[in-house]
C-alpha atoms as a PDB file:
ATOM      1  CA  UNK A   1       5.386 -29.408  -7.142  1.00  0.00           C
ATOM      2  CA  UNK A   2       7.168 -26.751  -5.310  1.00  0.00           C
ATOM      3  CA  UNK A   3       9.625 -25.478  -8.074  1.00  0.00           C
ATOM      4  CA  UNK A   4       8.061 -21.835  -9.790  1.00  0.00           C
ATOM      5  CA  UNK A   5       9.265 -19.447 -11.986  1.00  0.00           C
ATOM      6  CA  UNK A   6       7.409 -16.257 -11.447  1.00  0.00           C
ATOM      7  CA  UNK A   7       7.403 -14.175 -14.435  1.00  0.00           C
ATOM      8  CA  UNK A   8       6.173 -11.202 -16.562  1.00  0.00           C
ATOM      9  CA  UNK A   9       3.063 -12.249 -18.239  1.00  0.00           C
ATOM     10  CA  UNK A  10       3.351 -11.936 -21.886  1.00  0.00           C
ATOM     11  CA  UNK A  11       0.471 -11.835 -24.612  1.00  0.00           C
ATOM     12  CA  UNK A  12       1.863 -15.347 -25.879  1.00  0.00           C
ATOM     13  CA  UNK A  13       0.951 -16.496 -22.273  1.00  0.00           C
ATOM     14  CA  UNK A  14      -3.022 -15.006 -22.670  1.00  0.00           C
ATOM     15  CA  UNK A  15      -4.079 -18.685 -24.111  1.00  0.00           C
ATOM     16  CA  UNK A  16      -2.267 -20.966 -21.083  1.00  0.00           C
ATOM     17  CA  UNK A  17      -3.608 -17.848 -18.285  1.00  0.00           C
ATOM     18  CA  UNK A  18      -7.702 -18.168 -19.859  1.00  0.00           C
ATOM     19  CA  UNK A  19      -7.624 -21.651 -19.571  1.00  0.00           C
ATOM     20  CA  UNK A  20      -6.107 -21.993 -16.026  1.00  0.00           C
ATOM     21  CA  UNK A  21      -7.975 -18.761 -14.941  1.00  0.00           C
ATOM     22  CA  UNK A  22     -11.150 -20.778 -16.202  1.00  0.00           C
ATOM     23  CA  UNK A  23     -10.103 -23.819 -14.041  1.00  0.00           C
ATOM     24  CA  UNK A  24      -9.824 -21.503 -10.940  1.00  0.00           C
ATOM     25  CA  UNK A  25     -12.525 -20.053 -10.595  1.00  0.00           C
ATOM     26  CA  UNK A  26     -14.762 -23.019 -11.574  1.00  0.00           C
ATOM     27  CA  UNK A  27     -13.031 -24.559  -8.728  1.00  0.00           C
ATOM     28  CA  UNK A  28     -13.019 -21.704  -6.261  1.00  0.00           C
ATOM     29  CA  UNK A  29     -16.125 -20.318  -6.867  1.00  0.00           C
ATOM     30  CA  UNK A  30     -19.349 -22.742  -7.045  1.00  0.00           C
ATOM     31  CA  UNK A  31     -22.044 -21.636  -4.387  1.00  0.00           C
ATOM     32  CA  UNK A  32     -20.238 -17.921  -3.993  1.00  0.00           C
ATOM     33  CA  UNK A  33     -21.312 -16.447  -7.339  1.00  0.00           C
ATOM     34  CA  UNK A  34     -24.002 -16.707  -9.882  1.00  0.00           C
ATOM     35  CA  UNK A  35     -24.194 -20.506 -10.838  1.00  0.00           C
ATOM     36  CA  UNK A  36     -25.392 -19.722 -13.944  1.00  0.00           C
ATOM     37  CA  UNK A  37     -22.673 -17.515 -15.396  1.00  0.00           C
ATOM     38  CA  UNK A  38     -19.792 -19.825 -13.858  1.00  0.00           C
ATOM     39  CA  UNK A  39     -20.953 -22.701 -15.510  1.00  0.00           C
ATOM     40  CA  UNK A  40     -21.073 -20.619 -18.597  1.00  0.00           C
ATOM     41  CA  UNK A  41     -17.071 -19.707 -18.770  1.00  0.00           C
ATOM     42  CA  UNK A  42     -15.171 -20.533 -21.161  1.00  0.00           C
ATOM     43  CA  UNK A  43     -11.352 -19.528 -21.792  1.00  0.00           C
ATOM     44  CA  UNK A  44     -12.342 -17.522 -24.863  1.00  0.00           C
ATOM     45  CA  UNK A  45     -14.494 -15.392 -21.979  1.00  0.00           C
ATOM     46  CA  UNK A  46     -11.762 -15.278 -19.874  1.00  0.00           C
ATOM     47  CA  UNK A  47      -9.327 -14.189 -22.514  1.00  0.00           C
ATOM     48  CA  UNK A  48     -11.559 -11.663 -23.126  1.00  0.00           C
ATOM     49  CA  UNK A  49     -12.069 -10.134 -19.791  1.00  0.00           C
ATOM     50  CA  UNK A  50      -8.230 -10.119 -19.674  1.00  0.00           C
ATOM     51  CA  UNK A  51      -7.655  -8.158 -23.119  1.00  0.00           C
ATOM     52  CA  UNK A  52     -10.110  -5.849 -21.156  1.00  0.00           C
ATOM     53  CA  UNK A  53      -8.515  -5.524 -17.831  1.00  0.00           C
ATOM     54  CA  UNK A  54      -5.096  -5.631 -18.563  1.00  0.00           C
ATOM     55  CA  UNK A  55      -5.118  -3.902 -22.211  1.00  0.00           C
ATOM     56  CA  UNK A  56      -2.173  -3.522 -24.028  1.00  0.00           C
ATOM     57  CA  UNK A  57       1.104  -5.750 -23.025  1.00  0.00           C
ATOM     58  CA  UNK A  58       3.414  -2.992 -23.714  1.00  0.00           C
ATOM     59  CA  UNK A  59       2.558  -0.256 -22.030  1.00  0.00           C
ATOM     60  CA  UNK A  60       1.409  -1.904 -18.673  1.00  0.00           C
ATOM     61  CA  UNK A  61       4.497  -0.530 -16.529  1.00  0.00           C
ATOM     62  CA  UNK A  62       3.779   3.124 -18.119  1.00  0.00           C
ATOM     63  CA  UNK A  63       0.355   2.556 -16.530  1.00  0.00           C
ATOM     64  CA  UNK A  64       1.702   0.690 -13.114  1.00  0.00           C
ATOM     65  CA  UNK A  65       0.370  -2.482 -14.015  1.00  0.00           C
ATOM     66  CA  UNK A  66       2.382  -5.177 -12.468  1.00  0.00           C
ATOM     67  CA  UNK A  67       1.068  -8.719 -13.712  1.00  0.00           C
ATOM     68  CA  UNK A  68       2.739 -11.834 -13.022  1.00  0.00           C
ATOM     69  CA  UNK A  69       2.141 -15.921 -13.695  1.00  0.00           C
ATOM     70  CA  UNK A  70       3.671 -18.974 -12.189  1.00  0.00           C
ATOM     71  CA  UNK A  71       5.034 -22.038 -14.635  1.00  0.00           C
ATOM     72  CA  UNK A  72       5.841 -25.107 -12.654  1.00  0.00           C
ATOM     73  CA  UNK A  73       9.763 -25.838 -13.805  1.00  0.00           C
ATOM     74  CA  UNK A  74       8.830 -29.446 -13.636  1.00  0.00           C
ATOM     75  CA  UNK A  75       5.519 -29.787 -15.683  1.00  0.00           C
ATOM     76  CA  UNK A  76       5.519 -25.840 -17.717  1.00  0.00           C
ATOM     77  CA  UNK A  77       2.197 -25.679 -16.644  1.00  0.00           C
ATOM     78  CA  UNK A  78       0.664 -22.587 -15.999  1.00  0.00           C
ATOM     79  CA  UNK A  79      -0.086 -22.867 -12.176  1.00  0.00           C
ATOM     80  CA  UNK A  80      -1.188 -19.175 -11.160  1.00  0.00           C
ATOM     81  CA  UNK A  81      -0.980 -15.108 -11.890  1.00  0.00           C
ATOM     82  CA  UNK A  82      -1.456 -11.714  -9.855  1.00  0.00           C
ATOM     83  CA  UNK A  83      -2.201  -8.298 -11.084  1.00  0.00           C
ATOM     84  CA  UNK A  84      -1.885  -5.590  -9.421  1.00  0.00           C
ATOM     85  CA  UNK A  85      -2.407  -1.572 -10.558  1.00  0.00           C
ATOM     86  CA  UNK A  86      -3.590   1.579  -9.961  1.00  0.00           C
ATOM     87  CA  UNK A  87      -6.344   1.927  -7.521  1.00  0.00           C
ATOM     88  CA  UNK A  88      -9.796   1.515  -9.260  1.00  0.00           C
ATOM     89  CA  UNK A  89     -12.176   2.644  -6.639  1.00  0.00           C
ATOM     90  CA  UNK A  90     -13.312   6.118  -5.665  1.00  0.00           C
ATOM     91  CA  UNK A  91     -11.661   7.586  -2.774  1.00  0.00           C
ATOM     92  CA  UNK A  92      -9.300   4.340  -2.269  1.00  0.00           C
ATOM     93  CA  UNK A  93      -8.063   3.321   1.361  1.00  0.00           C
ATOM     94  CA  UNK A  94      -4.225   3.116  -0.826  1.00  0.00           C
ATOM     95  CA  UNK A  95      -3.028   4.393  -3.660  1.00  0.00           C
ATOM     96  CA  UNK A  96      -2.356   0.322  -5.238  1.00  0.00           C
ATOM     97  CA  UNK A  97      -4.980  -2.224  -5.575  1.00  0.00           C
ATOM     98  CA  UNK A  98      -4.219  -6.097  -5.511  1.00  0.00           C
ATOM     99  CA  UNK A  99      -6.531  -6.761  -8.655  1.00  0.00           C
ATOM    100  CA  UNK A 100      -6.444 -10.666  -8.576  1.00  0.00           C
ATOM    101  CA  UNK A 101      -4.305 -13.376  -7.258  1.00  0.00           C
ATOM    102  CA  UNK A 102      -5.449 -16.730  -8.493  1.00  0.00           C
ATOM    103  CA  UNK A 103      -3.381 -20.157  -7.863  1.00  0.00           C
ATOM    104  CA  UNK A 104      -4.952 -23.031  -9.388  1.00  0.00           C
ATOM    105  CA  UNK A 105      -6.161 -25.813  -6.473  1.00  0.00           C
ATOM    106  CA  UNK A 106      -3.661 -28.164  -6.415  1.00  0.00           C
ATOM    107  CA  UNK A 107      -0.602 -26.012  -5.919  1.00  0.00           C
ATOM    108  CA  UNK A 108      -2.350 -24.173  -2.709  1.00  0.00           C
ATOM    109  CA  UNK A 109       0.158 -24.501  -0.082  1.00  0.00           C
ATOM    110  CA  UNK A 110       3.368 -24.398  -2.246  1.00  0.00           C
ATOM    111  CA  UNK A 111       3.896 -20.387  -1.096  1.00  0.00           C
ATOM    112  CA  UNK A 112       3.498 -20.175  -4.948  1.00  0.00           C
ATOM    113  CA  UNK A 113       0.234 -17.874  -4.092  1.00  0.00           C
ATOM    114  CA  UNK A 114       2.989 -15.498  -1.916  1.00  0.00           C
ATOM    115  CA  UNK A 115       5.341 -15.299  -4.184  1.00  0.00           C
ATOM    116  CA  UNK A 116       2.980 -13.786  -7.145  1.00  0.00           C
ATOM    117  CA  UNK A 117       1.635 -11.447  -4.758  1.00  0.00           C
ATOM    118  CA  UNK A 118       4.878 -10.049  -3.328  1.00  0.00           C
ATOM    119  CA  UNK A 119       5.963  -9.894  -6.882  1.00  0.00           C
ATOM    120  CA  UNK A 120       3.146  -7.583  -8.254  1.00  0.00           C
ATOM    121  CA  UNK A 121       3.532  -5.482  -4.979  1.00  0.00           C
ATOM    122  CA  UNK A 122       7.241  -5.262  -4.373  1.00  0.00           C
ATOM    123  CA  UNK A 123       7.371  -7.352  -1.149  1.00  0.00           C
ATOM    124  CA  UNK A 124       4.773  -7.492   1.741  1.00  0.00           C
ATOM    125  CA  UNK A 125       3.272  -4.845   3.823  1.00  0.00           C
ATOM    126  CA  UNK A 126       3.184  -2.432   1.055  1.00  0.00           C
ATOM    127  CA  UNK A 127       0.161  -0.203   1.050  1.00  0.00           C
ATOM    128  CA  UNK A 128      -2.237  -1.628  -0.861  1.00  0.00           C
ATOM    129  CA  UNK A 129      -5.903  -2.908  -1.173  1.00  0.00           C
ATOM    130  CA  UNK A 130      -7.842  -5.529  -2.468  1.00  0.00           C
ATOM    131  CA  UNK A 131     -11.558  -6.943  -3.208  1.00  0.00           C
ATOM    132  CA  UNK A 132     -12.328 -10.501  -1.997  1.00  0.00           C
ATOM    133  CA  UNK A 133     -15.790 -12.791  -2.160  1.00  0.00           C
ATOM    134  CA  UNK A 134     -16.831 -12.698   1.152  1.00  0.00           C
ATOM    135  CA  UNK A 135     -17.364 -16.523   1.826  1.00  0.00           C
ATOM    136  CA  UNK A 136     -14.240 -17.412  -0.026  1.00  0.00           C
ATOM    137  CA  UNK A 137     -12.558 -18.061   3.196  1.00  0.00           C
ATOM    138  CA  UNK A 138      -9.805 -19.503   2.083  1.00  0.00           C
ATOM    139  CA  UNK A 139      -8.540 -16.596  -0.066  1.00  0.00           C
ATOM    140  CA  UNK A 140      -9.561 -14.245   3.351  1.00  0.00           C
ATOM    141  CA  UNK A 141      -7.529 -16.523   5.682  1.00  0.00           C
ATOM    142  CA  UNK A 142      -4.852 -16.366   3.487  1.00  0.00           C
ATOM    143  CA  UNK A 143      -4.856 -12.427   3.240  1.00  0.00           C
ATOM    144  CA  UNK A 144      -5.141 -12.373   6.758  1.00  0.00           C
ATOM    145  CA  UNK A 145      -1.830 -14.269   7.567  1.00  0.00           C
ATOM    146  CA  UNK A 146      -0.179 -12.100   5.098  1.00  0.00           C
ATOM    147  CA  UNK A 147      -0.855  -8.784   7.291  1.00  0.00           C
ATOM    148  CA  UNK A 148      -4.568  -7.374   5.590  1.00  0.00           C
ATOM    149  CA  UNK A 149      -6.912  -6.615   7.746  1.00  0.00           C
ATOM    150  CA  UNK A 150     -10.793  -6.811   7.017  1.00  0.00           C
ATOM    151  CA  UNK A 151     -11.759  -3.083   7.015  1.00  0.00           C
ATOM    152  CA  UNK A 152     -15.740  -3.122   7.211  1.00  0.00           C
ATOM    153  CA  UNK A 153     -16.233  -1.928   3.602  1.00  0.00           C
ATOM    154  CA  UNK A 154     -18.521  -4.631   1.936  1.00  0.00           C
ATOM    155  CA  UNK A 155     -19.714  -4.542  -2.227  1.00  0.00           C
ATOM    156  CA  UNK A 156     -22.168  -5.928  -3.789  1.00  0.00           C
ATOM    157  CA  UNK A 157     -20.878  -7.712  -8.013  1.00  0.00           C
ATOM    158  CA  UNK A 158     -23.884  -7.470 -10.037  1.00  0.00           C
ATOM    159  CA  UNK A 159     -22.093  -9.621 -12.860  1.00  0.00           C
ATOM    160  CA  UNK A 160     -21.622 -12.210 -10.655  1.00  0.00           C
ATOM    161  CA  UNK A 161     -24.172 -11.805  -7.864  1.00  0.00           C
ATOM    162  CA  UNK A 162     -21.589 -11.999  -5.010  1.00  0.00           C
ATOM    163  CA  UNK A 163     -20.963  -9.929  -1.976  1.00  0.00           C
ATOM    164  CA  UNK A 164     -17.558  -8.995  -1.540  1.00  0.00           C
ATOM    165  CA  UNK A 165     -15.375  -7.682   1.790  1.00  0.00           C
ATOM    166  CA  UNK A 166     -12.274  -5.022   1.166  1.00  0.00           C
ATOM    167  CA  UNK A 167      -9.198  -5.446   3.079  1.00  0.00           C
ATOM    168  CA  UNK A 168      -6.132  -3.500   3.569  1.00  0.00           C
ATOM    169  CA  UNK A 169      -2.547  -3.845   4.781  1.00  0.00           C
ATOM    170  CA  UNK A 170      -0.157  -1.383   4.989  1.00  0.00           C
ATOM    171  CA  UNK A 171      -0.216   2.491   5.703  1.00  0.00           C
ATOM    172  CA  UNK A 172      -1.893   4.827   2.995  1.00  0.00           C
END
C-alpha cells in the first residue's frame, strides 16, 4: 500500500479525483460540516467545484497552480491530490496558499499525504498558508508535525457551516 506515483493532475484524471474527492470528505467530514450538504455530494458536484477552482489544465503553471494526485502502483487507484496556488485571501500571512490536501482514509499513514504536499510546495518549510476545519484534528495534527503553526486567525464557511483555523509555516 505504500508504493505512489505522485503526478501532474491531468483533465483525463477529473473523473477518478471527483469520485475519490467525494469518498474523502464523506469520510473526513461527518459532524464538522453541514450534514445536509455532505450527504448531498456527488462526484458530478465535485467535478464541478474542481472545473471551478482549478480552471483550465493548461495554463495552471502560468497562473502558479501546482496540483498533484497519488495512483497506488499496485492497485492504479486514485489514492489522494494537493493544490496549491496563489494566495486567495486579503492581506495573506504568505504569498502561497496550500488550497487542499486530501488522502483518502485508508492510505493515512503511508507519508503519501507528505509527499503531495511537498510536491505542490517545492519541499517543506516553504512559506505558505493554509485553511483547515477546526475539529478535523487529524488534518491539524498532521500540519503541526510538518512545521505550521496555528496562528489565531479563525473563519467562519457559510457553504458548509464549519469553522475553520489558519495556520502557517515558514517566513513571509
Amino acid at each position: 500500500m505504500g508504493s505512489y506515483e505522485i503526478r501532474p493532475v491531468k483533465a483525463s484524471d477529473l473523473e477518478q479525483i471527483s469520485e475519490a474527492h467525494t469518498a474523502i470528505w464523506k469520510a473526513t467530514y461527518t459532524g464538522m460540516v453541514a450534514q445536509d450538504r455532505l450527504d448531498a455530494l456527488t462526484p458530478a458536484q465535485s467535478a464541478a467545484r474542481w472545473r471551478e477552482t482549478v480552471g483550465d489544465f493548461e495554463s495552471q503553471a502560468a497562473r502558479r497552480v501546482q496540483l498533484r494526485c497519488a495512483t497506488s502502483l499496485v492497485t492504479q487507484e486514485m489514492v489522494g491530490f494537493a493544490i496549491s496556488g496563489p494566495a486567495r485571501d486579503r492581506n495573506p500571512p504568505a504569498a502561497t496558499e496550500l488550497w487542499s490536501l486530501n488522502v483518502v482514509p485508508h492510505h493515512h499513514g503511508t507519508g503519501v499525504a507528505l509527499n503531495l504536499m511537498t510536491s505542490v510546495l517545492g519541499g517543506t518549510g516553504i512559506a505558505t498558508y493554509l485553511w483547515v476545519a477546526r475539529d478535523n484534528s487529524r488534518a491539524v495534527a498532521f500540519y503541526l508535525k510538518h512545521g505550521f503553526e496555528l496562528d489565531g486567525a479563525t473563519r467562519y464557511d457559510p457553504e458548509w457551516s464549519c469553522r475553520e483555523v489558519r495556520m502557517t509555516v515558514g517566513q513571509a
